[in-house]
C-alpha atoms as a PDB file:
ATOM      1  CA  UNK A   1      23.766  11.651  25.731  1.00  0.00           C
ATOM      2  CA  UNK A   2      20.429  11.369  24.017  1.00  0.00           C
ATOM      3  CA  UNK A   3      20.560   9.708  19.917  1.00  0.00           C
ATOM      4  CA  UNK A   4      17.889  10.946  18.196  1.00  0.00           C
ATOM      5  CA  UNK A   5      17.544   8.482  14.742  1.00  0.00           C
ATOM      6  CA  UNK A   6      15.075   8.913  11.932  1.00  0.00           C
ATOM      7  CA  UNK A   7      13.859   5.635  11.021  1.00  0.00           C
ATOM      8  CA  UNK A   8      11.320   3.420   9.818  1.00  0.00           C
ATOM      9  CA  UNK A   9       8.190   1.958  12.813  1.00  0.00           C
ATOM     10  CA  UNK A  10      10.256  -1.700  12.480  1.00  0.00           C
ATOM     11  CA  UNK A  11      13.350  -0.048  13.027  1.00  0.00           C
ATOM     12  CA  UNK A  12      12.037   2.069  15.714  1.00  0.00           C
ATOM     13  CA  UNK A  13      11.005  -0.715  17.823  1.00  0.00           C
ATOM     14  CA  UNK A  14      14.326  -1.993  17.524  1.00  0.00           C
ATOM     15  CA  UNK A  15      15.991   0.983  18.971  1.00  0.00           C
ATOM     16  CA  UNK A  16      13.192   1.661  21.726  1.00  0.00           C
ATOM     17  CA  UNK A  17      14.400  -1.813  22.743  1.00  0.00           C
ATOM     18  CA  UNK A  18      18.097  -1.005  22.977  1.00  0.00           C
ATOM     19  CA  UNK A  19      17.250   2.141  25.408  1.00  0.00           C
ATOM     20  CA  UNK A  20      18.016   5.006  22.493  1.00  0.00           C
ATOM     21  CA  UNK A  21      15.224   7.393  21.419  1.00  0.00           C
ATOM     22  CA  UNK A  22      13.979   7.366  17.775  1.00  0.00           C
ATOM     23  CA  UNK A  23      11.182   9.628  16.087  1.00  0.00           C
ATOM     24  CA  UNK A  24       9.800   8.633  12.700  1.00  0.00           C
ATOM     25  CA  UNK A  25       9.316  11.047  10.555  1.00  0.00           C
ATOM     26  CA  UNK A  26       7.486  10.330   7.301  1.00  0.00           C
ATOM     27  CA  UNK A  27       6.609  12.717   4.133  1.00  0.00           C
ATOM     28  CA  UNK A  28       3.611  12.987   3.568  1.00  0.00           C
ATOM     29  CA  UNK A  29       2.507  13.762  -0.279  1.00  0.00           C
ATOM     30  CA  UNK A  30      -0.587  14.856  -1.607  1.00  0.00           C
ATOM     31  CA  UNK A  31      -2.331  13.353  -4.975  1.00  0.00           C
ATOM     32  CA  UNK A  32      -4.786  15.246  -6.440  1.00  0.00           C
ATOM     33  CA  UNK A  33      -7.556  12.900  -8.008  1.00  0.00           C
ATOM     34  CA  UNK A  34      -9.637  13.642 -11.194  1.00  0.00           C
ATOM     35  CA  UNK A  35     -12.649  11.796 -12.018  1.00  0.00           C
ATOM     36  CA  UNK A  36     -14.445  12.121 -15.253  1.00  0.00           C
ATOM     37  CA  UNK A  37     -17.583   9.985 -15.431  1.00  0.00           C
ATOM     38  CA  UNK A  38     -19.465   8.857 -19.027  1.00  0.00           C
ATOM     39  CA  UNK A  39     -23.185   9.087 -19.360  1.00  0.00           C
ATOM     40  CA  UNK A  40     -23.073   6.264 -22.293  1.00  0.00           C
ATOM     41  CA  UNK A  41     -21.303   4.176 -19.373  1.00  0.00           C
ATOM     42  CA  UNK A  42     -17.491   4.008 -17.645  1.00  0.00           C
ATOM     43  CA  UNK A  43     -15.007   6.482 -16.131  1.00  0.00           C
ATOM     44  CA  UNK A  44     -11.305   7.655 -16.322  1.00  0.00           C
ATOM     45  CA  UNK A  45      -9.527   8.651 -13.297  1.00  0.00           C
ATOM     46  CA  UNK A  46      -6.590  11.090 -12.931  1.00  0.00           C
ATOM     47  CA  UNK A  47      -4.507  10.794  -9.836  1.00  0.00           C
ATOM     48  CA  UNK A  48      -1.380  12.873  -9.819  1.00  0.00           C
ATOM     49  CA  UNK A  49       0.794  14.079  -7.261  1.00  0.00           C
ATOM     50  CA  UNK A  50       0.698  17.828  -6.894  1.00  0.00           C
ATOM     51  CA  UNK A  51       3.248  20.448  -6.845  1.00  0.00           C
ATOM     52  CA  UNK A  52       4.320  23.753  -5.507  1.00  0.00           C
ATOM     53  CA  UNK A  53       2.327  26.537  -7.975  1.00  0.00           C
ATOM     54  CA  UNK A  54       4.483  28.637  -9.770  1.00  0.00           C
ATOM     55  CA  UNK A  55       3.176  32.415 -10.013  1.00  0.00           C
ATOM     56  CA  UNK A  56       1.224  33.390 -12.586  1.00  0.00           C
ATOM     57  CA  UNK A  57       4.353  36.189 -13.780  1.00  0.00           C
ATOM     58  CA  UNK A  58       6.456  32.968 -13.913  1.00  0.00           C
ATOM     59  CA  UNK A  59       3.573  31.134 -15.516  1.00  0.00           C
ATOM     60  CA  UNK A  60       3.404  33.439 -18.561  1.00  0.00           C
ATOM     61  CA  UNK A  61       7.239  33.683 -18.580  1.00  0.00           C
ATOM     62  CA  UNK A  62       7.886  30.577 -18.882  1.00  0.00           C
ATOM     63  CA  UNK A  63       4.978  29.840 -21.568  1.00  0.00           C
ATOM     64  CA  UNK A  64       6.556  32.424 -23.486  1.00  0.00           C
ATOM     65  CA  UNK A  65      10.371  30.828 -23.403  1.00  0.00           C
ATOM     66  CA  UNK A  66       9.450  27.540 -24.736  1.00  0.00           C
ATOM     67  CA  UNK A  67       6.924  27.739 -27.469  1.00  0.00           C
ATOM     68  CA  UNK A  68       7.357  23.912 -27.625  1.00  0.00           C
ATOM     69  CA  UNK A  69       5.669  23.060 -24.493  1.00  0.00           C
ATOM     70  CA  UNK A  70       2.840  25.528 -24.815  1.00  0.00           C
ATOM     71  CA  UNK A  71       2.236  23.529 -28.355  1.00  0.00           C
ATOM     72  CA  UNK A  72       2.072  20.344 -26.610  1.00  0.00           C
ATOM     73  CA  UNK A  73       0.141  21.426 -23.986  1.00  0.00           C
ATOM     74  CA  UNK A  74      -2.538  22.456 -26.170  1.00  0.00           C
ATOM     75  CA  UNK A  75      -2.427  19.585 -28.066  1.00  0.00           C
ATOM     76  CA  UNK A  76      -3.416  17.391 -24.989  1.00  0.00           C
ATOM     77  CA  UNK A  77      -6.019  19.457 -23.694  1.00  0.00           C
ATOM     78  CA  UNK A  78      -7.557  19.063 -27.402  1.00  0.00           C
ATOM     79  CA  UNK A  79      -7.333  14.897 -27.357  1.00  0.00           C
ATOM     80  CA  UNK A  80      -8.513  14.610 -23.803  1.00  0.00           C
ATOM     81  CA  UNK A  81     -11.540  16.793 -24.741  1.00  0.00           C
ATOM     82  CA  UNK A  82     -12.144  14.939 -28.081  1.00  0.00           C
ATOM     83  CA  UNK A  83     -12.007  11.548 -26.112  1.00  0.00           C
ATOM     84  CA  UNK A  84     -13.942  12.230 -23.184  1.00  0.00           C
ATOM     85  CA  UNK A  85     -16.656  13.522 -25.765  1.00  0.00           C
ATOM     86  CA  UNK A  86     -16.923  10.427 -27.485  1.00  0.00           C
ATOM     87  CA  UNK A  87     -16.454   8.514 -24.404  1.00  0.00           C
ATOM     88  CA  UNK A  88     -19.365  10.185 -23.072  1.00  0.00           C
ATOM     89  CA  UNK A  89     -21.922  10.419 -26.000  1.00  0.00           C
ATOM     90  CA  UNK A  90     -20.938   6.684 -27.122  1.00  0.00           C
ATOM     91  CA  UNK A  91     -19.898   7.542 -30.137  1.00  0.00           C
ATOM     92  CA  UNK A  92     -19.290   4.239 -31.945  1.00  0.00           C
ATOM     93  CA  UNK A  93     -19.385   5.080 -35.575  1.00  0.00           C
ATOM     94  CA  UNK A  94     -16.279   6.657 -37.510  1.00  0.00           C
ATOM     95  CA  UNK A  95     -16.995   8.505 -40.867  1.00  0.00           C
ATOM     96  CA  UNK A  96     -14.618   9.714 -43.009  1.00  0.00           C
ATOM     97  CA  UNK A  97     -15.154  12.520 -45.234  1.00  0.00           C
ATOM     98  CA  UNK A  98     -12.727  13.237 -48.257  1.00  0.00           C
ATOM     99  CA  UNK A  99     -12.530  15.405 -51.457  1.00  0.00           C
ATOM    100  CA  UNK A 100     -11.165  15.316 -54.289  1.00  0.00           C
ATOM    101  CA  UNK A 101     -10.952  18.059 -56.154  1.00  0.00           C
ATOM    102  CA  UNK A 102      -9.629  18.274 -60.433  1.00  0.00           C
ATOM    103  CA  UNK A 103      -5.775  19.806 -60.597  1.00  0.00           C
ATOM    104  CA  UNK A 104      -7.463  23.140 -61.591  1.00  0.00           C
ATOM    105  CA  UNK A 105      -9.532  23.399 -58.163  1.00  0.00           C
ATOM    106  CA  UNK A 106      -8.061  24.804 -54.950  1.00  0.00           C
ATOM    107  CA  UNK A 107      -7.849  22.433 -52.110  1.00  0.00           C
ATOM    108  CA  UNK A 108     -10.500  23.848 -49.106  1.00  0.00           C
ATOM    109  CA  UNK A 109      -8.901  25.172 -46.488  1.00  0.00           C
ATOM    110  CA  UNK A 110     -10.390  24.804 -42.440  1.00  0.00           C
ATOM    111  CA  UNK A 111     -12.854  27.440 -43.065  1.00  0.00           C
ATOM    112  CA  UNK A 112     -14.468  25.695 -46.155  1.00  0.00           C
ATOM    113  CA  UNK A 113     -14.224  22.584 -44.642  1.00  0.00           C
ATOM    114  CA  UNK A 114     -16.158  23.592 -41.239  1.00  0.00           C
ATOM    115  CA  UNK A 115     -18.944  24.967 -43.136  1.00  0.00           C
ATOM    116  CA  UNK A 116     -18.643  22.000 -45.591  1.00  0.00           C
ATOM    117  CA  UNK A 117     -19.215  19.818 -42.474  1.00  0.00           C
ATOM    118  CA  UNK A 118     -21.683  21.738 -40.777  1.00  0.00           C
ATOM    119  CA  UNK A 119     -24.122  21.347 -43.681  1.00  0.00           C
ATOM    120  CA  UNK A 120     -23.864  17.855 -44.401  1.00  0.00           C
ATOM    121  CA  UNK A 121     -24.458  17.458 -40.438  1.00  0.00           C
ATOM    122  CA  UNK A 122     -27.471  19.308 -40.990  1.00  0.00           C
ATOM    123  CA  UNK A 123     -28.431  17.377 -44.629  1.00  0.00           C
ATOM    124  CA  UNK A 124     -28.706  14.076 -42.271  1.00  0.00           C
ATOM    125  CA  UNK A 125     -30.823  15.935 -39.341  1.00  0.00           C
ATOM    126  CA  UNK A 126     -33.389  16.638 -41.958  1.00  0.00           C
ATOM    127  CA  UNK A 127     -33.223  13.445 -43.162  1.00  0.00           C
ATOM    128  CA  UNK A 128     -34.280  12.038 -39.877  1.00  0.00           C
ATOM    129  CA  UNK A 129     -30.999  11.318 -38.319  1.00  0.00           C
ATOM    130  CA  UNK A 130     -30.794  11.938 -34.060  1.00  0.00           C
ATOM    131  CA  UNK A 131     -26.736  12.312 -32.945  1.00  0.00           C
ATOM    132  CA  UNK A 132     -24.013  14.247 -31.161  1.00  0.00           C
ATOM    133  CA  UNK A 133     -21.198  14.034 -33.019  1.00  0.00           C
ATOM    134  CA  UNK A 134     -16.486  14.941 -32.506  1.00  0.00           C
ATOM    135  CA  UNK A 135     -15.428  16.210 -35.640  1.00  0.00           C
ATOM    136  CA  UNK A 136     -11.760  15.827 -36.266  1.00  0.00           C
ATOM    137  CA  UNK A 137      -9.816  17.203 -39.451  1.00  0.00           C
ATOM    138  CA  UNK A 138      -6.522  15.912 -40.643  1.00  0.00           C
ATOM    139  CA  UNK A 139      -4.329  17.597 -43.881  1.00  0.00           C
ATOM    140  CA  UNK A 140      -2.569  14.521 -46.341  1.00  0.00           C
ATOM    141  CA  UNK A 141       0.797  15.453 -46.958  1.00  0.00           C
ATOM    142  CA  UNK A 142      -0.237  16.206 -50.419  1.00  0.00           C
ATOM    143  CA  UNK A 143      -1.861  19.119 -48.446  1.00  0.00           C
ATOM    144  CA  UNK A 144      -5.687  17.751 -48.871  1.00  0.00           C
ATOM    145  CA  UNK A 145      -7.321  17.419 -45.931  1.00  0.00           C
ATOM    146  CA  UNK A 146     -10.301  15.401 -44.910  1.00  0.00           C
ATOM    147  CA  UNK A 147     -12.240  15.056 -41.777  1.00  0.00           C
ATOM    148  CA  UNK A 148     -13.118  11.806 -39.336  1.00  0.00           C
ATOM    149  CA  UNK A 149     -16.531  12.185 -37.235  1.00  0.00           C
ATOM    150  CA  UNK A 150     -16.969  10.292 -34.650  1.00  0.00           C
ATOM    151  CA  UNK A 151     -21.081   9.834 -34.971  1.00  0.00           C
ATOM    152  CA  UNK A 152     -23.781   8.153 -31.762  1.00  0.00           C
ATOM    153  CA  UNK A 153     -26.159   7.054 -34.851  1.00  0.00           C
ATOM    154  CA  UNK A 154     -26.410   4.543 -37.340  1.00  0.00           C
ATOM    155  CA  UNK A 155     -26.322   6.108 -40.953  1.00  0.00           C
ATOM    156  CA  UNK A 156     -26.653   4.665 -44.215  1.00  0.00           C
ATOM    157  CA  UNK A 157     -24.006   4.682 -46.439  1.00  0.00           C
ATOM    158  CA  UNK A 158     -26.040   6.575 -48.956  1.00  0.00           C
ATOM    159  CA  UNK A 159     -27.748   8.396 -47.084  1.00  0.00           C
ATOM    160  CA  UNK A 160     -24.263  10.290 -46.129  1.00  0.00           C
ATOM    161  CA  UNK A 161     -22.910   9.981 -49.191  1.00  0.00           C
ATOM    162  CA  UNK A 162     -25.639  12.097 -50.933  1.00  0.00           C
ATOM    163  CA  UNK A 163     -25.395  14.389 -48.508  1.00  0.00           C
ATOM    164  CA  UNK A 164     -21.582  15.352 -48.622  1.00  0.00           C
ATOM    165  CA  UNK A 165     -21.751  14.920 -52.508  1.00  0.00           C
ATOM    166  CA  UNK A 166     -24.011  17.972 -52.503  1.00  0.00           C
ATOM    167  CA  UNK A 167     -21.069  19.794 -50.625  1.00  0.00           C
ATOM    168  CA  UNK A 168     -18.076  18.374 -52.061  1.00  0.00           C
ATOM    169  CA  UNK A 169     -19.075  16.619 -55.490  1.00  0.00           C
ATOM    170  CA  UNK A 170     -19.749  13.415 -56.676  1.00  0.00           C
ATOM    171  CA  UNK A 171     -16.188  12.723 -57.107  1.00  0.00           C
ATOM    172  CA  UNK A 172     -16.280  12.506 -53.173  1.00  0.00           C
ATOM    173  CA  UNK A 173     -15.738   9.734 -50.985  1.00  0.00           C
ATOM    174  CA  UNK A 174     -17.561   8.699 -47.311  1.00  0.00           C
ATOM    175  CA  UNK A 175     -16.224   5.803 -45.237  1.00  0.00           C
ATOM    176  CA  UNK A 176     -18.459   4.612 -42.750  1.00  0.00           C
ATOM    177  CA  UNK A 177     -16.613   2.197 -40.446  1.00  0.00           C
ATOM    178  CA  UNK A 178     -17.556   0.418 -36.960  1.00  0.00           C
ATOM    179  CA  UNK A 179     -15.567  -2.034 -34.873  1.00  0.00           C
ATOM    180  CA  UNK A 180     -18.252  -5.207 -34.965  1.00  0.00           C
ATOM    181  CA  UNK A 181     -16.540  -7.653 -33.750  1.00  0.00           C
ATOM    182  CA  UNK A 182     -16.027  -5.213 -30.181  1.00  0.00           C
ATOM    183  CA  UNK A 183     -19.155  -4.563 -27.330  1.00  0.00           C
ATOM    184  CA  UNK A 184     -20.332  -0.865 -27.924  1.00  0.00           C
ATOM    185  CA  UNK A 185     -18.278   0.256 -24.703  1.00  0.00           C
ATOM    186  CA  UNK A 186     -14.868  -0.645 -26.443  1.00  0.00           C
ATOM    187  CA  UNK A 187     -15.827   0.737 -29.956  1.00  0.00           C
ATOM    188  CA  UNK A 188     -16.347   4.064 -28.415  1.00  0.00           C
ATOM    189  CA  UNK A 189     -12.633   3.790 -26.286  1.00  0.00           C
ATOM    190  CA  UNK A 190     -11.112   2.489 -29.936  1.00  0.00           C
ATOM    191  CA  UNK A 191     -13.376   5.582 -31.772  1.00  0.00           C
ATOM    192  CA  UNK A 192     -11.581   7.685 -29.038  1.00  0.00           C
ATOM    193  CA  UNK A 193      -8.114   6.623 -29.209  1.00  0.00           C
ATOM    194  CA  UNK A 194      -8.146   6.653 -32.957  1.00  0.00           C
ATOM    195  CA  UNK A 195      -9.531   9.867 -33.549  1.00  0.00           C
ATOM    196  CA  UNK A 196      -7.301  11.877 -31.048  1.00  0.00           C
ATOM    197  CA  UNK A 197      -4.197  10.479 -32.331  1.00  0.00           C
ATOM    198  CA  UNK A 198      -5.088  12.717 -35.910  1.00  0.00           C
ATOM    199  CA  UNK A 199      -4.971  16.216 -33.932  1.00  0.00           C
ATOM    200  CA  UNK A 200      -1.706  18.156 -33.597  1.00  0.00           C
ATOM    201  CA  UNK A 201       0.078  18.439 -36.850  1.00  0.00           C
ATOM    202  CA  UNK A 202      -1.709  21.755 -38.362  1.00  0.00           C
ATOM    203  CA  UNK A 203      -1.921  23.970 -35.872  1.00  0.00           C
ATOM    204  CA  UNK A 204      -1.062  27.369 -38.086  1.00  0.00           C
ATOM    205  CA  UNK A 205      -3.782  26.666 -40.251  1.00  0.00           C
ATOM    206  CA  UNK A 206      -6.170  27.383 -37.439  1.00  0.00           C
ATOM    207  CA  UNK A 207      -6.983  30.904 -36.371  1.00  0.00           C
ATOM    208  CA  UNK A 208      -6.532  32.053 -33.268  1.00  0.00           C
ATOM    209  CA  UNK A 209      -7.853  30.680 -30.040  1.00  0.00           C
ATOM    210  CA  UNK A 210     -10.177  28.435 -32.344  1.00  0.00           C
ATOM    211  CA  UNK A 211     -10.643  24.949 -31.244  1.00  0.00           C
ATOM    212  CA  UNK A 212      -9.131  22.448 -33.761  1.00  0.00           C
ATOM    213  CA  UNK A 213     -12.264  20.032 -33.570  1.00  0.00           C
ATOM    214  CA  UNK A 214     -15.926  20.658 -34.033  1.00  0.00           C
ATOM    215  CA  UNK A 215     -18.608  18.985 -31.842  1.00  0.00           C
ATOM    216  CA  UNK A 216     -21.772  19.339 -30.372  1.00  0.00           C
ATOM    217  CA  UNK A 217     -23.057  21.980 -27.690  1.00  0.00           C
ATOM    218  CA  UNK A 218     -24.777  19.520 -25.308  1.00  0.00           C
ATOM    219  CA  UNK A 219     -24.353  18.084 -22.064  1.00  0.00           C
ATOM    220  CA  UNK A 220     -20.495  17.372 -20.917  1.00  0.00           C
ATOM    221  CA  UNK A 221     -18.972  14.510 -18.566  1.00  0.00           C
ATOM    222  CA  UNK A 222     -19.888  14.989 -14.907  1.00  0.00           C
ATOM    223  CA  UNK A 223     -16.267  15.618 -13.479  1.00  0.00           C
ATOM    224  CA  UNK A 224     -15.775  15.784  -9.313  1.00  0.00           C
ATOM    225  CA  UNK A 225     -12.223  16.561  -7.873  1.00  0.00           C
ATOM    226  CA  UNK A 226     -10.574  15.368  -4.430  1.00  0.00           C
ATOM    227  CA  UNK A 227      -7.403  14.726  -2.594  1.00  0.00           C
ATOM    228  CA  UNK A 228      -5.552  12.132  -1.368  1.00  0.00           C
ATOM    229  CA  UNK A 229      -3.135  12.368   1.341  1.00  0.00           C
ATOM    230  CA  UNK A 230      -0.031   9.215   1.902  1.00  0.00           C
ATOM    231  CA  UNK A 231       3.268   8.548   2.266  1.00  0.00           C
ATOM    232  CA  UNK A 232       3.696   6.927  -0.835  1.00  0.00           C
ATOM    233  CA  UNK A 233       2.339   6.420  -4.105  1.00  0.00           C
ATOM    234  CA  UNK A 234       1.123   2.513  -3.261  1.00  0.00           C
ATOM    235  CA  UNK A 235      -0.362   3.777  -0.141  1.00  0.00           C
ATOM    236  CA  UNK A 236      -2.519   6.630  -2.394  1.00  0.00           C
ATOM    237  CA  UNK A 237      -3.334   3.807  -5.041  1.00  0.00           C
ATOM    238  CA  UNK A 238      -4.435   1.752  -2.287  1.00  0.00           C
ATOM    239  CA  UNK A 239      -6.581   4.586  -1.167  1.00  0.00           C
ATOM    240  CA  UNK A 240      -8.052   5.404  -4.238  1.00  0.00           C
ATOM    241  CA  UNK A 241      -8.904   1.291  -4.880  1.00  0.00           C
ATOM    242  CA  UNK A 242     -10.856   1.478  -1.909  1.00  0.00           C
ATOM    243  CA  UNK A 243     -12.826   4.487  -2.662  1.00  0.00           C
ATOM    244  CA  UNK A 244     -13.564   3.031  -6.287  1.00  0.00           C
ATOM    245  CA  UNK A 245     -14.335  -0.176  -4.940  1.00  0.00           C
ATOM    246  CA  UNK A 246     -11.656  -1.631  -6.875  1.00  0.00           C
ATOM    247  CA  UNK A 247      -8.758  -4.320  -6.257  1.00  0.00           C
ATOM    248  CA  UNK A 248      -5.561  -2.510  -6.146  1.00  0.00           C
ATOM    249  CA  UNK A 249      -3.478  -5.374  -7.384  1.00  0.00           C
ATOM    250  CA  UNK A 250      -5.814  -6.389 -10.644  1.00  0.00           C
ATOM    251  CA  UNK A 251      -5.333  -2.490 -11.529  1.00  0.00           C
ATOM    252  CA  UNK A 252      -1.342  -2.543 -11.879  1.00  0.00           C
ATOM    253  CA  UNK A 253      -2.018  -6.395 -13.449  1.00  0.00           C
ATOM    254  CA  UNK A 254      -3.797  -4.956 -16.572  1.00  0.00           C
ATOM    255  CA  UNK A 255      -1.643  -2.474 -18.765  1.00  0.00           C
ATOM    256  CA  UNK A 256      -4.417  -1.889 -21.160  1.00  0.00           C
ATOM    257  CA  UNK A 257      -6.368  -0.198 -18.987  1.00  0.00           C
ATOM    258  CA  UNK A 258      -3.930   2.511 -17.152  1.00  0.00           C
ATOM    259  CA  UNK A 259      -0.926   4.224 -17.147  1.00  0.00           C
ATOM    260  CA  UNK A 260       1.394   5.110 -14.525  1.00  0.00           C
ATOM    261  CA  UNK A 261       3.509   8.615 -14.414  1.00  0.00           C
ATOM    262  CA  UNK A 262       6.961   8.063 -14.586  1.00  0.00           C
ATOM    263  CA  UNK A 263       8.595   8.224 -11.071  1.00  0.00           C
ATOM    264  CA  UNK A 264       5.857   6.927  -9.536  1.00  0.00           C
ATOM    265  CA  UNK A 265       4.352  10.587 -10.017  1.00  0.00           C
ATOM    266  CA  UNK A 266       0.570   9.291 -10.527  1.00  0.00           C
ATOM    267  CA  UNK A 267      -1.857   6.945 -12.374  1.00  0.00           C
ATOM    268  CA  UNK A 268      -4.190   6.953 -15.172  1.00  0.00           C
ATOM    269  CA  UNK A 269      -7.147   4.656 -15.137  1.00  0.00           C
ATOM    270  CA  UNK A 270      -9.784   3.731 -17.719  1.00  0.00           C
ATOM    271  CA  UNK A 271     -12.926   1.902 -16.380  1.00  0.00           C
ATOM    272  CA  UNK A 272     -15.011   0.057 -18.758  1.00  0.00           C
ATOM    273  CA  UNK A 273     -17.464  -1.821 -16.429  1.00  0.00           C
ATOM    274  CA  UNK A 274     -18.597  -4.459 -18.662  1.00  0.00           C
ATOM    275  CA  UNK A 275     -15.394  -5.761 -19.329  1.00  0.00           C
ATOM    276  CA  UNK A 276     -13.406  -8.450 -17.671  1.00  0.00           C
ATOM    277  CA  UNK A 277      -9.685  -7.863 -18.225  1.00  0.00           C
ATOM    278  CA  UNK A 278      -9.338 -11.755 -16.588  1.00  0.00           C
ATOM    279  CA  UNK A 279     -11.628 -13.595 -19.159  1.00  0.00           C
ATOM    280  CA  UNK A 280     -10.938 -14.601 -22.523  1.00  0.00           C
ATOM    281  CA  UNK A 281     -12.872 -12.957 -25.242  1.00  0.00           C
ATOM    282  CA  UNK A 282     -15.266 -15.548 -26.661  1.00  0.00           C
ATOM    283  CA  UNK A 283     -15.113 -15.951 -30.630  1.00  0.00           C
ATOM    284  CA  UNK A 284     -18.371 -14.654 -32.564  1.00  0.00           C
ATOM    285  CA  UNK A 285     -20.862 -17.546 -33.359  1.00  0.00           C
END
């Protein structure tokens, strides 16, 4: 009587040797890899296993049971398109526009604040002023809101305040603020982080399939897509190393710089070239 045995290839040799047959049999899984590479320098990398698609009747069903998830869904599609904006255009300036208005005034709402925006945006392009720009608004819990751009260009401080005081008043404020002590690559990834951590909260004060950031209509990250087929999600990491040209181990060494799916389900890597996660950061002379 023939055993048949599912085992691993050490384990198989073994029981070749003692005269039994044994056939390994080995999932394979399949990781679908995103890559979204920055013009100003850099790249993030998506690699996530994939799974069986629902249909699009259960899609919608589902979407429309839990509310919840659909909120948080669009919530993360909005920070990873912020970030990968500023990522791209190198935006490595932060301003901060806030008004305050006198206890008879209404506060703006989103409408008065876009167009607010828009024109002071427009104040500094006649002034001279080259940029792309991510424009982020956030509400106080007193209920004021105020906005954060994320800017490619230098701008004087009054320069940008005259502008927005023509919109908002004098009583206005502008906060200009840059990470100096940081290479430009890592002020943008800060600039990124920062400013997608301020969009969620409001999301009834938006109309409709309206994006809850402003930005500019240029040129977008170049993005490519491919798959990765392995037994195992070291195996696809390995895989994916080698087609970065990257050392597998120093990836899962630095924690700064990726993230790993719980359940082994995937990876997210940021790549900042010009940085060595290995070597000390030298103090400013």
């Amino acid at each position: 009587m023939q055993t048949i045995k599912i085992a691993s290839p050490i384990n198989s040799l073994l029981n070749l040797s003692s005269g039994s047959i044994s056939n390994t049999v080995e999932k394979i899984a399949i990781f679908r890899v995103r890559k979204t590479t920055f013009a100003s320098g850099g790249y993030e990398v998506d690699m996530r296993r994939t799974q069986s698609r629902r249909k699009p009747q259960e899609v919608e069903e589902r979407r429309g049971r839990d509310l919840q998830r659909e909120f948080e869904r669009k919530t993360a599609l909005a920070r990873k398109e912020v970030r990968q904006k500023v990522k791209n255009w190198g935006c490595d300036r932060l301003i901060t526009l806030t008004r305050i208005s006198a206890s008879d005034e209404p506060y703006w709402n989103i409408s008065h604040w876009q167009d607010a925006v828009a024109r002071f945006l427009a104040t500094l392009r006649r002034s001279g002023y080259r940029f792309q720009y991510v424009a982020v608004p956030q509400r106080h819990q007193s209920g004021h809101w105020h906005v954060h751009i994320a800017i490619n260009a230098s701008v004087k401080h009054s320069d940008a305040y005259e502008a927005w005081s023509r919109e908002a008043g004098r009583r206005s404020t502008v906060n200009i603020r840059r990470h100096i002590r940081n290479d430009r690559l890592t002020r943008v990834a800060k600039i990124g982080s920062y400013i997608t951590k301020t969009i969620a909260a409001d999301w009834g004060a938006f109309k409709p399939q309206s994006k809850h950031y402003w930005s500019s209509l240029i040129s977008r990250p170049k993005r490519t897509c491919w798959y990765i087929k392995a037994p195992s999600f070291n195996a696809a990491l390995s895989i994916l190393a080698g087609q970065l040209g990257l050392d597998p181990a120093k990836i899962l060494e630095h924690e700064a710089s990726r993230v790993i799916y719980p359940n082994d389900a995937g990876i997210f890597l940021n790549f900042l070239p010009i940085l060595d996660p290995t070597r000390k950061r030298r103090r400013a002379s």
